[in-house]
Protein backbone atom coordinates (compact mmCIF):
# COMPACT_ATOMS: atom_id res chain seq x y z
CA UNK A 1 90.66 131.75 87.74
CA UNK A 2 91.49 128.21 86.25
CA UNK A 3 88.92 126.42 88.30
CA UNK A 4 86.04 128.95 86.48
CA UNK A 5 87.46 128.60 83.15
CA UNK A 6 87.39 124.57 83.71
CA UNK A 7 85.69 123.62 86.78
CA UNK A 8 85.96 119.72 85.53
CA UNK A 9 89.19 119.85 85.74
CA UNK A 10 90.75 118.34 89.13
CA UNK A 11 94.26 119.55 88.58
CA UNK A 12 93.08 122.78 89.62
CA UNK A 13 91.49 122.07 93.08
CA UNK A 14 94.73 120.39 93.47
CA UNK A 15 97.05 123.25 93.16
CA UNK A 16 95.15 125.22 95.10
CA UNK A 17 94.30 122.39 97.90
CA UNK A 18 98.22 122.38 97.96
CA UNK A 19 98.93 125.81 98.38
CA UNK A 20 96.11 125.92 101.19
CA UNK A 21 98.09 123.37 102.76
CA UNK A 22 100.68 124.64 102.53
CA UNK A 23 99.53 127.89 104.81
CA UNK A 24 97.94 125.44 106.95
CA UNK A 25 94.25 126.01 105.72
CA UNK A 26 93.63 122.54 106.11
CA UNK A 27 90.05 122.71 105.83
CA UNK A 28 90.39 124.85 102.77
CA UNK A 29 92.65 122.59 101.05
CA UNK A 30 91.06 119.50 102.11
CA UNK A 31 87.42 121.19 100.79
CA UNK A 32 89.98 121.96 97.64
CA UNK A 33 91.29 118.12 97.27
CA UNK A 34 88.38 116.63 97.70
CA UNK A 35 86.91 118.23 94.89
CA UNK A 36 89.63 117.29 92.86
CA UNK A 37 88.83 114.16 93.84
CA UNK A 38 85.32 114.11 93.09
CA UNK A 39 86.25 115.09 89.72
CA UNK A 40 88.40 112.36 88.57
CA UNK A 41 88.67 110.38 91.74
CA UNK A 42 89.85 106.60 89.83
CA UNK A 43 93.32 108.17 87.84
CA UNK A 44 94.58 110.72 90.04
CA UNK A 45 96.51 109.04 93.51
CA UNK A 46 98.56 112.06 94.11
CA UNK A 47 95.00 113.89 94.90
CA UNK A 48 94.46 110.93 97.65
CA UNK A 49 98.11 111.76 99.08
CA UNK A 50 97.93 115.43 99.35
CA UNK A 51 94.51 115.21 101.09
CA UNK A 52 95.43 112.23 103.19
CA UNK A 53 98.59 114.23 104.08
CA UNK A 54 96.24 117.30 104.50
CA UNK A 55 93.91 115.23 107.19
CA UNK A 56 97.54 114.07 108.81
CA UNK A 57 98.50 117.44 109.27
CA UNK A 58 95.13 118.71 110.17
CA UNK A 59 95.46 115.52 113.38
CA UNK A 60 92.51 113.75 111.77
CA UNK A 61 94.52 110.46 111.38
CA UNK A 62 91.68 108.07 110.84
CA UNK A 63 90.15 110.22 107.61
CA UNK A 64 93.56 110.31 106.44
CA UNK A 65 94.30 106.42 106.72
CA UNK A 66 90.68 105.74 104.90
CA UNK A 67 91.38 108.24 102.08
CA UNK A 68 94.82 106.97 101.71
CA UNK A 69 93.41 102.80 102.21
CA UNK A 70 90.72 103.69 99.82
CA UNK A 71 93.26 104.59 96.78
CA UNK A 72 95.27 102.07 97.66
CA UNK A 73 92.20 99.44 97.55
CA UNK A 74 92.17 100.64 93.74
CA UNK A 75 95.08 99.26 92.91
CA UNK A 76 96.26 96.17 93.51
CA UNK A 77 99.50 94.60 92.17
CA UNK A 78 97.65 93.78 88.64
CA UNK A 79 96.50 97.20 88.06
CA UNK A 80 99.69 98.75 88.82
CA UNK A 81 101.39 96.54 86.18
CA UNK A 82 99.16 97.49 83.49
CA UNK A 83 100.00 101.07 84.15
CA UNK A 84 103.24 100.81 83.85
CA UNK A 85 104.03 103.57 81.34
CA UNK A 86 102.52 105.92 83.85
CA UNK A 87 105.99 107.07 85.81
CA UNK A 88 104.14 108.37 88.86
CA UNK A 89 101.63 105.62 89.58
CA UNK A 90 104.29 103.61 91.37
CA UNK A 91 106.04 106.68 93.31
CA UNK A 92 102.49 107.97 94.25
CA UNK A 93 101.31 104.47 95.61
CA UNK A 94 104.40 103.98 97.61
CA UNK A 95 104.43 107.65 99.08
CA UNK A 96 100.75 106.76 100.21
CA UNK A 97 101.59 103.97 102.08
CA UNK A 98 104.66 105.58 103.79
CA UNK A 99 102.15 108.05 104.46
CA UNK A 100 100.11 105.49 106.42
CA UNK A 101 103.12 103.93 107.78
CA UNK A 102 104.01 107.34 109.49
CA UNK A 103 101.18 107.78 110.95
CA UNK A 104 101.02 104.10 112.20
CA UNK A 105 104.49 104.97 113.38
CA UNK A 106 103.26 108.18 115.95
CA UNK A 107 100.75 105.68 117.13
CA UNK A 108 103.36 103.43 118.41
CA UNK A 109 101.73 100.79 115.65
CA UNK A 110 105.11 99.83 114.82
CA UNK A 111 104.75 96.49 113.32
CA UNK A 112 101.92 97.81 110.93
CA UNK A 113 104.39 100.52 110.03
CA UNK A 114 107.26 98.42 108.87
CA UNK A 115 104.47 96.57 107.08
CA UNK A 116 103.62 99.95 105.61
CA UNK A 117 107.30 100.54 105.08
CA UNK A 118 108.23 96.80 103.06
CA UNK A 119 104.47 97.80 101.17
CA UNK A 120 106.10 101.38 99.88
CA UNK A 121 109.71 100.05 99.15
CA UNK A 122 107.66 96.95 96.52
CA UNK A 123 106.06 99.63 94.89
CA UNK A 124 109.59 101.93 94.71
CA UNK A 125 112.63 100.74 96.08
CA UNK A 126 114.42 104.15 95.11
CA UNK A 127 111.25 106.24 97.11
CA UNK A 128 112.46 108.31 100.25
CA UNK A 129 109.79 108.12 102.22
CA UNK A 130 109.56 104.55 101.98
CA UNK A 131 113.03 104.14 102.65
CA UNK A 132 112.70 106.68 105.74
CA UNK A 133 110.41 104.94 107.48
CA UNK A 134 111.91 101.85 106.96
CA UNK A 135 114.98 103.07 108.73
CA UNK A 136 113.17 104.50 111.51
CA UNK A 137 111.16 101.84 111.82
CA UNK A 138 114.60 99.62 112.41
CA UNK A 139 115.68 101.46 114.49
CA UNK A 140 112.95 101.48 116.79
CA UNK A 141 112.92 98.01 116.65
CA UNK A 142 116.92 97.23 117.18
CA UNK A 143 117.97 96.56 121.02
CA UNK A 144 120.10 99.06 122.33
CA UNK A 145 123.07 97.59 124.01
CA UNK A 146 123.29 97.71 127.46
């Protein structure tokens, strides 16, 4: 109903890209998303997560790497400065690379994970997912003792 009363409005093929997702219509949601996208594709890196996390879930890894890689491109250290007042920006960013660093991680691309990780934990040291696969990431890499 929202999206027909304001169909320029991505926020709306967001929600509903999320609750697709969230009963595994991944084409649905990822048809949803990237509409939201389309509409206001340069301010909006939480669309490029849920879709990139849409495409993981969906096993189309390499879409969801160049969807995520393509909002990262977008913002570079610079950018992210001079949006400072914007309280998600960093979170988003950061969730978007652990995003990429997971799925590094279940390709056995562990070095380019940990890269992913140190990448998410710049952006937000507090973030979870950042943190997580940071941890898993050491411990993959720590010798077991024999």
């Amino acid at each position: 109903k929202a999206e027909k009363l304001d169909p320029h409005d991505g926020q709306h093929f967001q929600l509903e890209g999320r609750i697709l997702a969230f009963k595994k219509d991944y084409k649905g949601a990822e048809k949803a998303l990237r509409q939201a996208l389309t509409l206001d594709k340069f301010n909006h890196p939480d669309y490029a997560l849920d879709l990139a996390a849409a495409l993981a879930a969906d096993q189309k890894p390499v879409e969801a790497l160049s969807v995520a890689n393509a909002m990262l491109a977008q913002y570079p250290p610079a950018v992210v400065s001079n949006r400072g007042a914007d309280d998600s920006l960093a979170p988003n960013l950061a969730d978007l690379e652990a995003l990429n660093g997971n799925i590094y991680l279940s390709e056995g691309r562990v070095n380019e994970a940990g890269a992913a990780a140190d990448r998410a934990l710049a952006l937000f040291p507090s973030g979870l997912r950042g943190r997580a696969l940071k941890h898993q990431v050491q411990i993959i890499l720590t010798p077991v003792p024999q």
